[in-house]
Protein backbone atom coordinates (compact mmCIF):
# COMPACT_ATOMS: atom_id res chain seq x y z
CA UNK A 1 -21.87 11.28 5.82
CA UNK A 2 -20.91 14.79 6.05
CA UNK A 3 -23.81 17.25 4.86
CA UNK A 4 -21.51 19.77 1.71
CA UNK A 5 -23.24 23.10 3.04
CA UNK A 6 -22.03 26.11 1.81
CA UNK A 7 -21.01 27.32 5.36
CA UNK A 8 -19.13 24.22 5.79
CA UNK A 9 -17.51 24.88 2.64
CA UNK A 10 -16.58 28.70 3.56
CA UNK A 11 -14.85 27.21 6.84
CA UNK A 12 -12.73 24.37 4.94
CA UNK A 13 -11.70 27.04 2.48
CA UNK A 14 -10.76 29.94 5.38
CA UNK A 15 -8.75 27.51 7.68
CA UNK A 16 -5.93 27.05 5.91
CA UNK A 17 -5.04 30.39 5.34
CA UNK A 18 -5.04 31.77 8.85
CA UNK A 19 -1.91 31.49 9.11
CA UNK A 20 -0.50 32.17 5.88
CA UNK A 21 1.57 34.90 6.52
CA UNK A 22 2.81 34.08 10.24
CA UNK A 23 3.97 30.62 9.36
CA UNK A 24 7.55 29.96 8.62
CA UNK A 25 9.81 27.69 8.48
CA UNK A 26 13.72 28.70 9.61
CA UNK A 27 16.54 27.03 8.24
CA UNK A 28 14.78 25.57 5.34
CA UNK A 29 16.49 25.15 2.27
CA UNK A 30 13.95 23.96 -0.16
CA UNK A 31 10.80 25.52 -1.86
CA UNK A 32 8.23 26.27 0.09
CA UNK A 33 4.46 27.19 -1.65
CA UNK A 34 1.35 28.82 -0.70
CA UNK A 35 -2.21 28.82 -1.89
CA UNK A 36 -2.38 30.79 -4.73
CA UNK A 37 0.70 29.59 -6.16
CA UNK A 38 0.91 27.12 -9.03
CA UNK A 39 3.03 24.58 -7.53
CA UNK A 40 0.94 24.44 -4.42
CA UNK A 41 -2.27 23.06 -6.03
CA UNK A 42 -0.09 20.72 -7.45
CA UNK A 43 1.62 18.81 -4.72
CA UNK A 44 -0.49 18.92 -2.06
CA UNK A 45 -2.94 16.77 -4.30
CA UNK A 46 -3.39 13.32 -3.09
CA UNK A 47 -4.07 10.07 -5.21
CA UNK A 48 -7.51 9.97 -2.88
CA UNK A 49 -9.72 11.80 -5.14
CA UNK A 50 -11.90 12.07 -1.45
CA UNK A 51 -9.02 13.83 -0.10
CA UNK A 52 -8.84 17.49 -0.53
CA UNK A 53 -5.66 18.98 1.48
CA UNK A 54 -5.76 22.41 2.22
CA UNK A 55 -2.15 22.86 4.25
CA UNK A 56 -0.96 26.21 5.13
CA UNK A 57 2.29 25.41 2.63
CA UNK A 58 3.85 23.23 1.22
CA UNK A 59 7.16 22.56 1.74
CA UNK A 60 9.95 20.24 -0.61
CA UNK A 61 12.57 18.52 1.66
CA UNK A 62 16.29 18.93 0.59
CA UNK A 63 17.32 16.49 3.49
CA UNK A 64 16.98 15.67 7.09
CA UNK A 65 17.83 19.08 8.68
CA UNK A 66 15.31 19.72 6.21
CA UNK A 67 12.79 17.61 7.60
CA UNK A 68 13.70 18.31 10.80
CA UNK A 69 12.80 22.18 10.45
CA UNK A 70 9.79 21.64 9.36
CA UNK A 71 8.46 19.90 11.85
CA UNK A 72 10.01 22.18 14.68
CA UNK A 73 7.77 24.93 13.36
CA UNK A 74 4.85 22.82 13.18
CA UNK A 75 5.10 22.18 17.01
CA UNK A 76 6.05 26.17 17.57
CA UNK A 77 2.82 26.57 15.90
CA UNK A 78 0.89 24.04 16.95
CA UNK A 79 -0.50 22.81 13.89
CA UNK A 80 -1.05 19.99 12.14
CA UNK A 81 2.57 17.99 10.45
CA UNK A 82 2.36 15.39 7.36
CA UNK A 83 4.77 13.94 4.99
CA UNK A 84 3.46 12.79 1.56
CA UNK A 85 6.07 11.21 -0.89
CA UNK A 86 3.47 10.21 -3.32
CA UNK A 87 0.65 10.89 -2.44
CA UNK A 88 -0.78 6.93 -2.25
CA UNK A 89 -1.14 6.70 1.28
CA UNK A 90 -2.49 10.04 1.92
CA UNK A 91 -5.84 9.43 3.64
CA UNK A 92 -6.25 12.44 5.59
CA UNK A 93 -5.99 16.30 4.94
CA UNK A 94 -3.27 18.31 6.58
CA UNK A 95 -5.89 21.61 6.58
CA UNK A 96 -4.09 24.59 8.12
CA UNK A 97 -0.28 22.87 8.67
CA UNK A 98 2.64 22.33 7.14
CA UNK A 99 2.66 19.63 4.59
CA UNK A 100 6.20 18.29 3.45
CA UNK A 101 7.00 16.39 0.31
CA UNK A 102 9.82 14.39 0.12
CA UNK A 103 10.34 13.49 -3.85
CA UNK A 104 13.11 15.56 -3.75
CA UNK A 105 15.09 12.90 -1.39
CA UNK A 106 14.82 10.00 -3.93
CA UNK A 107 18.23 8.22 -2.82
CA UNK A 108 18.75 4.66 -3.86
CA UNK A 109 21.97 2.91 -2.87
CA UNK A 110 22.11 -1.13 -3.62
CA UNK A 111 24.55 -3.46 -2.03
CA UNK A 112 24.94 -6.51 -4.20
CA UNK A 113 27.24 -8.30 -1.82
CA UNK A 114 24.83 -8.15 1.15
CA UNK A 115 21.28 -8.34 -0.89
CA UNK A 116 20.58 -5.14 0.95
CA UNK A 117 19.14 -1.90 -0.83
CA UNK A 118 18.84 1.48 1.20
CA UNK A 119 16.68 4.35 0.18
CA UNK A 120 15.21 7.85 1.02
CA UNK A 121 11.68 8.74 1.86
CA UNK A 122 10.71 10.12 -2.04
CA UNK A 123 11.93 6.66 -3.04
CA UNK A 124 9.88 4.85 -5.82
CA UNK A 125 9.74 1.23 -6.38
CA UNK A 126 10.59 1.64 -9.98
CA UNK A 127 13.81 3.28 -8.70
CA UNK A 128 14.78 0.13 -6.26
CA UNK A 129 13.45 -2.56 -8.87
CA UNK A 130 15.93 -0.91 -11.87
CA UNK A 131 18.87 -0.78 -8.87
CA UNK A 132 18.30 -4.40 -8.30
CA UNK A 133 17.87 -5.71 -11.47
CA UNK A 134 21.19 -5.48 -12.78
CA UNK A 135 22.55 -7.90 -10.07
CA UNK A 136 19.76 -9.81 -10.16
CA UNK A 137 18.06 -8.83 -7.27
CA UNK A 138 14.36 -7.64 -6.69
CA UNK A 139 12.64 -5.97 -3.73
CA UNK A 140 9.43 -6.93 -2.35
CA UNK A 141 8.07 -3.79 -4.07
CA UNK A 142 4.09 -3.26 -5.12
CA UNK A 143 2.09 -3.35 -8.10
CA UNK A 144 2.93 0.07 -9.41
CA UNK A 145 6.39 1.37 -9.87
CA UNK A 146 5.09 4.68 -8.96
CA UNK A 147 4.57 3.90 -5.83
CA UNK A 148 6.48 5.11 -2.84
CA UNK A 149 8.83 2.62 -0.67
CA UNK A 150 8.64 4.17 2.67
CA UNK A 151 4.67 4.79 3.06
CA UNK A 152 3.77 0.96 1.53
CA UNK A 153 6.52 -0.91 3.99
CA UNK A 154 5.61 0.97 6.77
CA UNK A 155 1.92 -0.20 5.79
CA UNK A 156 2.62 -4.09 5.64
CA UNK A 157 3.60 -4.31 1.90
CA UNK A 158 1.38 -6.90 0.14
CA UNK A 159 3.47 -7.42 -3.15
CA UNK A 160 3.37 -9.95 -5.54
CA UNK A 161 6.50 -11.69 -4.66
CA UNK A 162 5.14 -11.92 -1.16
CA UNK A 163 3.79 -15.85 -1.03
CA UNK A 164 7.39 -16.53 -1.40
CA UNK A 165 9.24 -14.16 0.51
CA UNK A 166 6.43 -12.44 2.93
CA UNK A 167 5.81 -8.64 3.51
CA UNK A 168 7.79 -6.00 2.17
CA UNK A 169 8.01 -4.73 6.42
CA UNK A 170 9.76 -8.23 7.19
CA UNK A 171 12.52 -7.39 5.14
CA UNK A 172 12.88 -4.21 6.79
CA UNK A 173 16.70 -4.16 8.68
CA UNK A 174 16.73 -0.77 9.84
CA UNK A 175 15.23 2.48 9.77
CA UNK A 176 16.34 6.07 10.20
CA UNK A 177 13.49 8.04 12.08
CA UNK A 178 13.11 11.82 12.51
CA UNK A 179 10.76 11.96 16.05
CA UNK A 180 8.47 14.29 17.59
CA UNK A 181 10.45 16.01 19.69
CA UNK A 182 13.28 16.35 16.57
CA UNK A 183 15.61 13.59 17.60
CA UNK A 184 16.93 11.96 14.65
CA UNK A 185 17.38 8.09 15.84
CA UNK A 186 18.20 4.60 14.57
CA UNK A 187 15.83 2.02 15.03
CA UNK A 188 17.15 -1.60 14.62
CA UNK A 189 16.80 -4.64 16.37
CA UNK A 190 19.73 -3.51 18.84
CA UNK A 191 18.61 0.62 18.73
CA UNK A 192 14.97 1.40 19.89
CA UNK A 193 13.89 -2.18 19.14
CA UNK A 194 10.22 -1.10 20.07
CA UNK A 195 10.28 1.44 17.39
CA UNK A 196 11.91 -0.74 14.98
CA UNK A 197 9.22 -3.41 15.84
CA UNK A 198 6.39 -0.77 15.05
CA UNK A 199 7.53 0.78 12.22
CA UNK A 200 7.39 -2.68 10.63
CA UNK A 201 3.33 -3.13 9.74
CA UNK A 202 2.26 -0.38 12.21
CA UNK A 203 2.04 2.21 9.75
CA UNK A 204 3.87 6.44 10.09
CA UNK A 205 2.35 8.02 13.10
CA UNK A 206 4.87 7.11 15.06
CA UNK A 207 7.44 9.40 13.34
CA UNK A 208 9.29 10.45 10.14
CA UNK A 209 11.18 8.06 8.75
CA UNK A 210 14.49 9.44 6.66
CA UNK A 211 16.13 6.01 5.12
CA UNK A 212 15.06 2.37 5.02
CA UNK A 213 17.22 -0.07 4.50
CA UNK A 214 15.48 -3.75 3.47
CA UNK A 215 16.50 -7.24 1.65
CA UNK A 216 16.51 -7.54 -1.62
CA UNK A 217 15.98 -11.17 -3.04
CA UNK A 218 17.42 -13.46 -6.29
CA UNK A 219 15.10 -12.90 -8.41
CA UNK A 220 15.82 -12.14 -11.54
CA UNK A 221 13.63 -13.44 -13.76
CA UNK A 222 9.51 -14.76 -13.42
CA UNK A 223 6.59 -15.92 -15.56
CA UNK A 224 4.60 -13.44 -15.33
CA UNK A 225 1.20 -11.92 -17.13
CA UNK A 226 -2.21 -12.39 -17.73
CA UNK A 227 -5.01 -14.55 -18.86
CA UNK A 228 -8.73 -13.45 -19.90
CA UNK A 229 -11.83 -15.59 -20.23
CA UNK A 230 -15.41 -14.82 -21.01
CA UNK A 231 -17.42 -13.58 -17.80
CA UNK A 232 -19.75 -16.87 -18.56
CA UNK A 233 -16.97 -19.02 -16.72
CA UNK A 234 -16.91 -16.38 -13.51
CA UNK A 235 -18.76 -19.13 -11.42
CA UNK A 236 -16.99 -21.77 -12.74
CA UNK A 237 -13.35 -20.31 -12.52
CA UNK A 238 -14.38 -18.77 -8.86
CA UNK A 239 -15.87 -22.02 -7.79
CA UNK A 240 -12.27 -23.51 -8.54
CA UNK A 241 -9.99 -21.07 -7.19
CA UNK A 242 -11.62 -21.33 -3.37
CA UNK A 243 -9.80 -24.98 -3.43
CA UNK A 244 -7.48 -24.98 -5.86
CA UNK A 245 -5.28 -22.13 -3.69
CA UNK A 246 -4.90 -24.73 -1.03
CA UNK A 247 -2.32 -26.64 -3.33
CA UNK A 248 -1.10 -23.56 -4.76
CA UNK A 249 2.93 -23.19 -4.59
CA UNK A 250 4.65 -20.46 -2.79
CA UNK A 251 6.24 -19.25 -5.81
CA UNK A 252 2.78 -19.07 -7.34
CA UNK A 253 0.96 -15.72 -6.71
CA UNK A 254 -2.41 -15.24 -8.39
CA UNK A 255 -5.58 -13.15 -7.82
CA UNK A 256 -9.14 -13.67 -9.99
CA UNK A 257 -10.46 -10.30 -11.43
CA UNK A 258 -14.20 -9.56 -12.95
CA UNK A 259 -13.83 -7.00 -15.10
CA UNK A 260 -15.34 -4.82 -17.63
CA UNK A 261 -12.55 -3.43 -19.84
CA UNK A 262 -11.74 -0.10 -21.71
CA UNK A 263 -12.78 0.16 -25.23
CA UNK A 264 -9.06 0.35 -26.14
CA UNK A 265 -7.61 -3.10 -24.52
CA UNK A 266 -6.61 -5.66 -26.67
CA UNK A 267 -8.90 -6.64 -29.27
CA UNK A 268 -9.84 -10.08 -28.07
CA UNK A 269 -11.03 -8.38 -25.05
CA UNK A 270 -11.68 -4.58 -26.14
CA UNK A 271 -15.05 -3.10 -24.73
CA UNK A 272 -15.83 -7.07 -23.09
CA UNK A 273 -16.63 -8.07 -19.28
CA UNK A 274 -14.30 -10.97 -18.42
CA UNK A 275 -12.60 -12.69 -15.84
CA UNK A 276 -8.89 -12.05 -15.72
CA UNK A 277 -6.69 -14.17 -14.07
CA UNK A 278 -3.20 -12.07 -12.41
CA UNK A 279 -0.51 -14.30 -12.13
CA UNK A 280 3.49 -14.03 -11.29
CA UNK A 281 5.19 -17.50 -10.75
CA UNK A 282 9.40 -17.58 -9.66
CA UNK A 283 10.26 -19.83 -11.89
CA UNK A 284 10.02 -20.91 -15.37
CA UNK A 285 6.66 -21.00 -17.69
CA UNK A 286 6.40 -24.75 -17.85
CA UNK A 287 6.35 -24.78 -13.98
CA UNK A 288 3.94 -21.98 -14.05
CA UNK A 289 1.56 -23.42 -16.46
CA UNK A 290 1.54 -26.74 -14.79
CA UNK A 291 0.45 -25.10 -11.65
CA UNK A 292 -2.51 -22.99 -13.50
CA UNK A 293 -3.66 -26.14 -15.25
CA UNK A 294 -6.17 -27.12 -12.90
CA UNK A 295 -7.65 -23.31 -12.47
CA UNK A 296 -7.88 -23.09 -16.40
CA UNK A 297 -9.44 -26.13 -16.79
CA UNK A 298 -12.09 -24.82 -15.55
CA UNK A 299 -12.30 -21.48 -17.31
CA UNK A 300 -11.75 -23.22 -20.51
CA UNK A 301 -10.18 -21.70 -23.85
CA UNK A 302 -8.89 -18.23 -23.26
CA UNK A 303 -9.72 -15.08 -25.23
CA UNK A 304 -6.52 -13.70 -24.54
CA UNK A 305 -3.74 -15.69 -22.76
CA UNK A 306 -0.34 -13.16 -22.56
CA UNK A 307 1.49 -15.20 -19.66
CA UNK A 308 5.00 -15.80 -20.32
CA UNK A 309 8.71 -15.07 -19.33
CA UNK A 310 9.64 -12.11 -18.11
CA UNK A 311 12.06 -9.97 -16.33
CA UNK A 312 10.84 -9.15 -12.38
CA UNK A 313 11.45 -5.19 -13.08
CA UNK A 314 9.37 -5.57 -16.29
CA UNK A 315 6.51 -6.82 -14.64
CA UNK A 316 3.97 -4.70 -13.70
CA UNK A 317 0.36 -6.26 -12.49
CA UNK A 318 -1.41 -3.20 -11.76
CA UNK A 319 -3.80 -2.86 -9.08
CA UNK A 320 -7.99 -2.62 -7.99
CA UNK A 321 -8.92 1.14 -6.58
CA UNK A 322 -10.54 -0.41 -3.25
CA UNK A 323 -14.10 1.06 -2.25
CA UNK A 324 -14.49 -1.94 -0.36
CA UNK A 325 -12.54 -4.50 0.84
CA UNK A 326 -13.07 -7.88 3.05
CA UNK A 327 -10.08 -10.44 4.56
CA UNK A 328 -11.12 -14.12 4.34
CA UNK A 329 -9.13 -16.80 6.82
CA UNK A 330 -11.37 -19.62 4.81
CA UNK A 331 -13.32 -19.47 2.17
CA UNK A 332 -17.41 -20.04 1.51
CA UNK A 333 -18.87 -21.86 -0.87
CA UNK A 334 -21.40 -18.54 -0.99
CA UNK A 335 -18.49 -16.70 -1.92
CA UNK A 336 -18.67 -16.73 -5.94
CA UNK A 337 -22.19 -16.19 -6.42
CA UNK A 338 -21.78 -13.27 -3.68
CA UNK A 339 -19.51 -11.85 -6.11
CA UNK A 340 -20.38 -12.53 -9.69
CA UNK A 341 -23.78 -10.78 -8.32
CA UNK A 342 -21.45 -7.99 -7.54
CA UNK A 343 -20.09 -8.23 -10.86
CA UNK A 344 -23.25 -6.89 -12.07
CA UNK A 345 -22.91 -3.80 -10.64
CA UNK A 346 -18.85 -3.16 -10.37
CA UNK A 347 -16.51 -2.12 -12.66
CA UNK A 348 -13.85 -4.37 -10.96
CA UNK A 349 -14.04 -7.13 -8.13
CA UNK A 350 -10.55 -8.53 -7.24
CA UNK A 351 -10.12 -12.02 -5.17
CA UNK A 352 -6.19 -12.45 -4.21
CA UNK A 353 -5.06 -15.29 -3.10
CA UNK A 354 -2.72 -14.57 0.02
CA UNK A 355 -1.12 -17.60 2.11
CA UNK A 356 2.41 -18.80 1.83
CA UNK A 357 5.33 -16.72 3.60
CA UNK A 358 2.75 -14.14 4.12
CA UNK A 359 1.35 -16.14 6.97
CA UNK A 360 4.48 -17.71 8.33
CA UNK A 361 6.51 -14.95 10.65
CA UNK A 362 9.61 -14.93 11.81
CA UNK A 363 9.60 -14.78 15.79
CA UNK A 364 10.97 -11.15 15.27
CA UNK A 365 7.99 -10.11 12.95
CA UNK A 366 6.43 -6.47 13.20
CA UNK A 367 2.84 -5.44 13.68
CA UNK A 368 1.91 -6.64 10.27
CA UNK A 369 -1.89 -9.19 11.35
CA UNK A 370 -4.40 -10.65 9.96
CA UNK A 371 -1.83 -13.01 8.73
CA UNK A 372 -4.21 -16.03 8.66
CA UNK A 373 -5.75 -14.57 6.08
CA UNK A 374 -6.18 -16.52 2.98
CA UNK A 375 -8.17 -14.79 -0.04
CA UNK A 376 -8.90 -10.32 0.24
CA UNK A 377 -11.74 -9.59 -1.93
CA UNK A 378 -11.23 -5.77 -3.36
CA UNK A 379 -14.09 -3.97 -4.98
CA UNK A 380 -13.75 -0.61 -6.89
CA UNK A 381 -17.65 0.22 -6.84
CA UNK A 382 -20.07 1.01 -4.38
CA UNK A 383 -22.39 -2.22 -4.59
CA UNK A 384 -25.33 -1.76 -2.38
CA UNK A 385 -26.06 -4.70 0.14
CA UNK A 386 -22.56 -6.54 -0.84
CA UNK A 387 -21.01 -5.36 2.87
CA UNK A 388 -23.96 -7.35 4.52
CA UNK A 389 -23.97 -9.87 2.35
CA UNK A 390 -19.92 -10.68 2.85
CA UNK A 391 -19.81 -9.77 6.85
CA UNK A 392 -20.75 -13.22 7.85
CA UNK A 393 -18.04 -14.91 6.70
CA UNK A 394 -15.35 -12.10 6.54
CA UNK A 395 -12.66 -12.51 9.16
CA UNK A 396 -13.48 -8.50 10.26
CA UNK A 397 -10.07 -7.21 9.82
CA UNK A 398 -8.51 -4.79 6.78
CA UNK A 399 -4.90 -4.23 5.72
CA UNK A 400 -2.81 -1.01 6.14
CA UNK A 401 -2.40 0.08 2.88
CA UNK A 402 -5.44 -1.00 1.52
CA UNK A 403 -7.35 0.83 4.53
CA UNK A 404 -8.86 4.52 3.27
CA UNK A 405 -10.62 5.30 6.43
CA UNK A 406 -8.40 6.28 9.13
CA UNK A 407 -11.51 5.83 11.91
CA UNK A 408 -10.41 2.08 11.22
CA UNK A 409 -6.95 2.06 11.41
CA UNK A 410 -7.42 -0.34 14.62
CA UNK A 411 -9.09 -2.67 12.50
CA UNK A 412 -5.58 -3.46 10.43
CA UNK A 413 -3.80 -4.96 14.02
CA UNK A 414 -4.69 -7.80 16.41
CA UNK A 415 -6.04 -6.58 19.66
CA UNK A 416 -2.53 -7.14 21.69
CA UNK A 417 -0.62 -5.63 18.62
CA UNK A 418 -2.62 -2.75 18.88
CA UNK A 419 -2.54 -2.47 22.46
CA UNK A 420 1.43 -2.90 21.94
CA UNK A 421 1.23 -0.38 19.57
CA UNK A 422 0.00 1.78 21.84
CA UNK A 423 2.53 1.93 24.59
CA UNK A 424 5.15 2.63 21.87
CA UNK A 425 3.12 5.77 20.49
CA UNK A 426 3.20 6.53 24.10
CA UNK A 427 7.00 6.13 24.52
CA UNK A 428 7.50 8.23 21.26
CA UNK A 429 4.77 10.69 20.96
CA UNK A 430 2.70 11.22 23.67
CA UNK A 431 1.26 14.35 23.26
CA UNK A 432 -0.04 13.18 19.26
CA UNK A 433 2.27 15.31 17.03
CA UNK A 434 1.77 12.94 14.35
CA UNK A 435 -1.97 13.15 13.74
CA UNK A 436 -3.01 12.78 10.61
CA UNK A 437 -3.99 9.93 8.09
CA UNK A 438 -3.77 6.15 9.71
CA UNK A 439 -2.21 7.33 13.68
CA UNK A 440 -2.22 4.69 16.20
CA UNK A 441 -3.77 6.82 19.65
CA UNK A 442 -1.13 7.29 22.74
């Protein structure tokens, strides 16, 4: 815990503007803001309310040379370098440097003949998904179309069409990547195949990347939606899902969510705690439903049941801010009364049900682990004593993009990825230009 004193508040505040008038940035084309300025307090904000970025400026990316400029005088200066598209994955201030956004280089090109989409770094999956849809195609994009491609692939990319078609980073083909030294490079299975390997799972420190090109799948259309019960059946319907999962069909993925809901949610459910169950199935509702039965069985009648048809880019499932998370490779019969006592005391517990393609790799696969897992247990409240309480059984291991702290970032690979991992930060960027947020050590 870091002790808020008002000298450590007077340094935080000073640092970034040391170098406020030395810093520039030749050759760049695109705005570039300062503190004081309007703009700047706007996009260096992160979705991390914890996160508090004080960068020297703030610079918007036209394009690669771009890109490339900006880093260049980060290294002349020798300060610190980020890239935030979104501002989701930021984890980590960039006090004192230059901080880059890249919304500006939104590109989205789809090719329908070989299922393959190829985007900038600004990219948002609502941008891809509305590409796709029209040749009935879908990414494996996230729960939120506001969220940016590059940073969640390059993270693992746990989506919800992942039981049946795995991580969003296996469907990665190739990548564009700005280095450390300013080399712009291809990485592909046939061009720096140990970057390309990285890149896939092992998260951005290992440079910037300026396109990704990925699969994109037939899927056009899903059954989709949600399904709310009273909080009385929490045991019952948890008790249930820890075995019910194991016949669970790929094209079947579901998560179990205690939840207290806003005063202005449906009125069946307005103001009520419940138990939500999350579920997109690819294929129809009568093959959906007969896979649910079992787990609704045991939740009994529904308050609120809106599961149905739908299109895959109008289907959004939302997502659990994570103050604490835990991977599972089986599951304990402690496990629901852990967290129905949790319940209590959070405003949202989350229990998704992984499995599937997710834990079947291709021989190629990148640095995406903990693939064994079978059930991730997100919690959006501090709940004193549930960390203890959970460690036992908890397989130990996190997941890139779910991960807030970067002191843990080790924690997301296996011990031989990470050592991998390693040797190609060493290959790439040895001296640690890329430093901030989730940053694999050389």
């Amino acid at each position: 815990m870091v002790t808020d004193t008002t000298e450590q508040k007077g340094k935080l505040m000073s640092q970034p503007y040391i170098l406020q008038e030395d810093l520039r940035i030749p050759g760049f084309t695109g705005p570039v803001h300062r503190p004081g300025e309007a703009a700047y307090d706007e996009l260096r904000r992160s979705l991390n309310p914890a996160v508090d970025s004080r960068p020297a400026l703030v610079a918007e990316a036209y394009d690669v040379p771009d890109l490339r400029a900006a880093l260049l005088a980060a290294r002349r200066h020798g300060v610190a370098f980020a890239v935030q598209a979104t501002g989701h994955g930021t984890h980590a201030p960039c006090d004192g440097g230059v901080l880059v956004r890249t919304s500006a280089m939104a590109s989205v090109l789809v090719d329908p003949a070989r299922r393959v989409a190829k985007v900038g770094p600004g990219a948002r999956w609502g941008e891809v998904v509305a590409a796709a849809a029209p040749f009935g195609l879908a990414p494996l994009s996230g729960s939120a179309p506001g969220v940016g491609v590059t940073g969640y692939t390059l993270g693992g990319g746990l989506g919800w069409l992942g039981r049946r078609h795995g991580f969003a980073a296996d469907s990665v083909l190739r990548a564009d990547v700005l280095l450390a030294d300013g080399r712009h490079v291809t990485a592909s299975p046939d061009s720096h195949p140990e970057l390309f390997w990285a890149l896939r799972g092992g998260g951005g420190g290992f440079g910037v990347v300026t396109s990704l090109e990925f699969r994109l799948h037939p899927v056009s259309r899903v059954t989709s939606g949600f399904a709310y019960f009273p909080i009385e059946t929490a045991a019952d319907v948890l008790g249930a899902y820890r075995t019910w999962i194991d016949g669970a069909p790929d094209e079947l993925s579901t998560a179990v969510v205690l939840k207290r809901m806003p005063a202005d949610a449906p009125a069946p459910v307005a103001g009520r705690h419940v138990v939500l169950v999350k579920a997109v199935h690819v294929g129809t509702e009568t093959q959906a439903r007969q896979a649910l039965a079992p787990l609704f069985r045991a939740a009994g009648p529904a308050l609120l049941d809106e599961i149905g048809p739908a299109t895959y880019a109008g289907t959004s499932m939302g997502g659990t801010p994570n103050r604490h998370m835990d991977m599972f490779d089986e599951v304990p019969e402690e496990l629901p009364g852990i967290l129905v006592r949790a319940a209590e005391v959070a405003q949202t517990v989350e229990i998704r049900h992984w499995g599937g393609a997710l834990g079947r790799p291709g021989p190629d696969a990148g640095p995406v682990s903990h693939r064994g897992t079978k059930l991730s247990v997100i919690v959006d409240t501090p709940v004193p004593g549930l960390a203890e309480e959970l460690r036992p059984y908890a397989n130990g291991g996190t997941f890139l993009n779910f991960l807030s702290d970067p002191s843990r970032t080790a924690a997301a690979f296996t011990a031989t990825d990470h050592r991998r991992l390693r040797e190609v930060k060493r290959a790439y960027d040895r001296d640690g230009f890329f430093r901030v947020g989730h940053v694999v050590p050389a």
